[in-house]
C-alpha atoms as a PDB file:
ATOM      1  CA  UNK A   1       0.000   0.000   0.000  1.00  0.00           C
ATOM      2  CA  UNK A   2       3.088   2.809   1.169  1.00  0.00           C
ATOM      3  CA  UNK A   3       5.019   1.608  -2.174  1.00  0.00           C
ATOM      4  CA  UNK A   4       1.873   2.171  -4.546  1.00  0.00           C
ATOM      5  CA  UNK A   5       0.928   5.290  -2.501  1.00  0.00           C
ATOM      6  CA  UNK A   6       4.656   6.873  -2.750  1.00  0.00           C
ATOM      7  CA  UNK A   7       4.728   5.646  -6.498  1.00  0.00           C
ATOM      8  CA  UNK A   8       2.238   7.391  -7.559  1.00  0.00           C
ATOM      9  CA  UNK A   9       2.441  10.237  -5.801  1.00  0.00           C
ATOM     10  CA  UNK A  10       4.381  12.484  -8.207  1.00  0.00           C
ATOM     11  CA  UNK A  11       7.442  12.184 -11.131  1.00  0.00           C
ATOM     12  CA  UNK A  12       9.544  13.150  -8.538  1.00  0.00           C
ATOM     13  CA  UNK A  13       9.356  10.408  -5.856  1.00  0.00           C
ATOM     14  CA  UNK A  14      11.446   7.221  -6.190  1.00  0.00           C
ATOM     15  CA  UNK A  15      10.686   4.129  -3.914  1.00  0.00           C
ATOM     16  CA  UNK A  16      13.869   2.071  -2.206  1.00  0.00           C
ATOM     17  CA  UNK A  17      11.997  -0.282  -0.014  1.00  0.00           C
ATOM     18  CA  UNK A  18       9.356  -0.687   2.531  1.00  0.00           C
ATOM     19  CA  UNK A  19       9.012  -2.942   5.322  1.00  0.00           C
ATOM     20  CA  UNK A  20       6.912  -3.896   8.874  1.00  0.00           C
ATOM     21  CA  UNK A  21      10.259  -3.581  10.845  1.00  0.00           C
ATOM     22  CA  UNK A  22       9.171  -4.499  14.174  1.00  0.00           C
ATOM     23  CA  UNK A  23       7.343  -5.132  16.977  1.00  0.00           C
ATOM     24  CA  UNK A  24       7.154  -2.451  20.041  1.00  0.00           C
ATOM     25  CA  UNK A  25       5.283  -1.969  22.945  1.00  0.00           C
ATOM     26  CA  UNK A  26       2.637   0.262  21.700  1.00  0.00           C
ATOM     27  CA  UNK A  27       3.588   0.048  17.931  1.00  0.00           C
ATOM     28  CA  UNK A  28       3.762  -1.913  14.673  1.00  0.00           C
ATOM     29  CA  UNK A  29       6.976  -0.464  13.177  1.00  0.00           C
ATOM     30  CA  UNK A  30       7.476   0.260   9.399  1.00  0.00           C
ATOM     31  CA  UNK A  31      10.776   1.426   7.517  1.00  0.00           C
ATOM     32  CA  UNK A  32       9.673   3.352   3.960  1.00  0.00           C
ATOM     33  CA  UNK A  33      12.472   4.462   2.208  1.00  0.00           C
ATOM     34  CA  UNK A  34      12.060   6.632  -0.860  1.00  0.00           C
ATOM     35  CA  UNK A  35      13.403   9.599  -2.325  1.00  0.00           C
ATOM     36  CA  UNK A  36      12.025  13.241  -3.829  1.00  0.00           C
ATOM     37  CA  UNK A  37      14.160  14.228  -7.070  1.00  0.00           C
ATOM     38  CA  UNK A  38      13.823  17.621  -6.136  1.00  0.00           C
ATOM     39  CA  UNK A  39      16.013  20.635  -4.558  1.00  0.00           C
ATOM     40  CA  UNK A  40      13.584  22.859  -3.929  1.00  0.00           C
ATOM     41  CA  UNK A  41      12.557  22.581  -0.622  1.00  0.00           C
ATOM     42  CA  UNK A  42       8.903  23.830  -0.826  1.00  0.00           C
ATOM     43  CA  UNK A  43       8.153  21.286  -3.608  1.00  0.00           C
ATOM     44  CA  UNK A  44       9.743  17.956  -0.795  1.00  0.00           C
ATOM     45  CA  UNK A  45       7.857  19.085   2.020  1.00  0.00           C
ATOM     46  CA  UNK A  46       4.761  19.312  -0.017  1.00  0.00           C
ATOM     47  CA  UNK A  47       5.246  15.966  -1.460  1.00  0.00           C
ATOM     48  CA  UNK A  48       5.770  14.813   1.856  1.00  0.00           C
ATOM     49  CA  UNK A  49       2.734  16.029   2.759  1.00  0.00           C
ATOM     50  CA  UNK A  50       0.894  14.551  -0.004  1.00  0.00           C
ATOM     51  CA  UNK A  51       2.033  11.465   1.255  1.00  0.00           C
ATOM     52  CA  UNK A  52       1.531  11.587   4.546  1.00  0.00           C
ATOM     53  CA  UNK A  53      -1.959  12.576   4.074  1.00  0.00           C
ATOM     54  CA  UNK A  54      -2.398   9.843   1.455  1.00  0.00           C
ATOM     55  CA  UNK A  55      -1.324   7.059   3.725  1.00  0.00           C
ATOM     56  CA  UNK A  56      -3.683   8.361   6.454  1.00  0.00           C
ATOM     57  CA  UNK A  57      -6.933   8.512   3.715  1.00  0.00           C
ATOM     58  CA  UNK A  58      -6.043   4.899   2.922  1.00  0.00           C
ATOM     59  CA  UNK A  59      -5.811   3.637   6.442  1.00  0.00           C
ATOM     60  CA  UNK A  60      -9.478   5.736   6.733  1.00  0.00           C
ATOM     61  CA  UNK A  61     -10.634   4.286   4.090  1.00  0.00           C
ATOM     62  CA  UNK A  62      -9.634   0.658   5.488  1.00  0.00           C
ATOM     63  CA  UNK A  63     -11.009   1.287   8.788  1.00  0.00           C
ATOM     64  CA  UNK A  64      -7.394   0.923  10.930  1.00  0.00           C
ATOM     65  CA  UNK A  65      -7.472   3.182  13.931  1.00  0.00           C
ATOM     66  CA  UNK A  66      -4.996   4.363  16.011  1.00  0.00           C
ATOM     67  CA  UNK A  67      -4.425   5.104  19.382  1.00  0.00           C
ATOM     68  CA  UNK A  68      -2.850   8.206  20.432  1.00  0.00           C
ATOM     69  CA  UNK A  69      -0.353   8.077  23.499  1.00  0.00           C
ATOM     70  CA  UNK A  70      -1.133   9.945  26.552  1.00  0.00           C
ATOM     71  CA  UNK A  71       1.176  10.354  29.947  1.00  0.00           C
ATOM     72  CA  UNK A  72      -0.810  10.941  33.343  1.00  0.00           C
ATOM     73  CA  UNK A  73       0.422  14.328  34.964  1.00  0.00           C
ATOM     74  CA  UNK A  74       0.120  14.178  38.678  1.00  0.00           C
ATOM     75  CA  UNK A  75       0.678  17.783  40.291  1.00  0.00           C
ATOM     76  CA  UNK A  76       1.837  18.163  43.818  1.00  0.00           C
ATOM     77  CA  UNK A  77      -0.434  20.795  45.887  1.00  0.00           C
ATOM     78  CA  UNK A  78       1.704  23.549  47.069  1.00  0.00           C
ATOM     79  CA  UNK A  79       0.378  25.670  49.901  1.00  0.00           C
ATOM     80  CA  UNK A  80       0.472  29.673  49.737  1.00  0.00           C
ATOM     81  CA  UNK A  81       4.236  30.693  51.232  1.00  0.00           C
ATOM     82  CA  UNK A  82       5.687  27.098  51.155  1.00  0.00           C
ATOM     83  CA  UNK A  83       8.986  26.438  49.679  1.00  0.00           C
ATOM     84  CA  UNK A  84       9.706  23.484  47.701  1.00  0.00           C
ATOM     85  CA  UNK A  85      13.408  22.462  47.382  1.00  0.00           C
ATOM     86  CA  UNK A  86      13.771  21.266  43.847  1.00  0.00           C
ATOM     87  CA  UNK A  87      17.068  20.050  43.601  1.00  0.00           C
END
């Protein structure tokens, strides 16, 4: 799905490889290699874009959701005047 989504994204994008990588605690990993034939920055990033946005349709499209990461913050109450030594 990556290769055929980077291939046809523009003239200007070659594909190397892609690969599931790994397993990870929260993640499946993938390695996409390609490259933009292209020196002008403006035209990369929005080719990368393209991509990116692409890839995300077609997992839509499939129905593959993902879970976002979130860390609990626990905050200390500090009363009025009290000094904390933070070292």
């Amino acid at each position: 799905m990556v290769s055929s989504i980077v291939k046809s994204t523009s003239d200007l994008t070659r594909i190397d490889r892609a690969h599931f990588r790994n397993y990870s605690e929260s993640a499946l990993q993938f390695e996409v290699v390609y490259y933009v034939l292209t020196l002008d920055f403006n035209r990369y990033m929005d080719i990368q874009q393209e991509i990116n946005l692409a890839i995300l349709r077609e997992f839509r499209r499939l129905g593959v959701d993902f879970a976002f990461p979130t860390r609990p913050l626990y905050l200390a109450q500090q009363t009025f005047g009290e000094k904390r030594n933070l070292a």
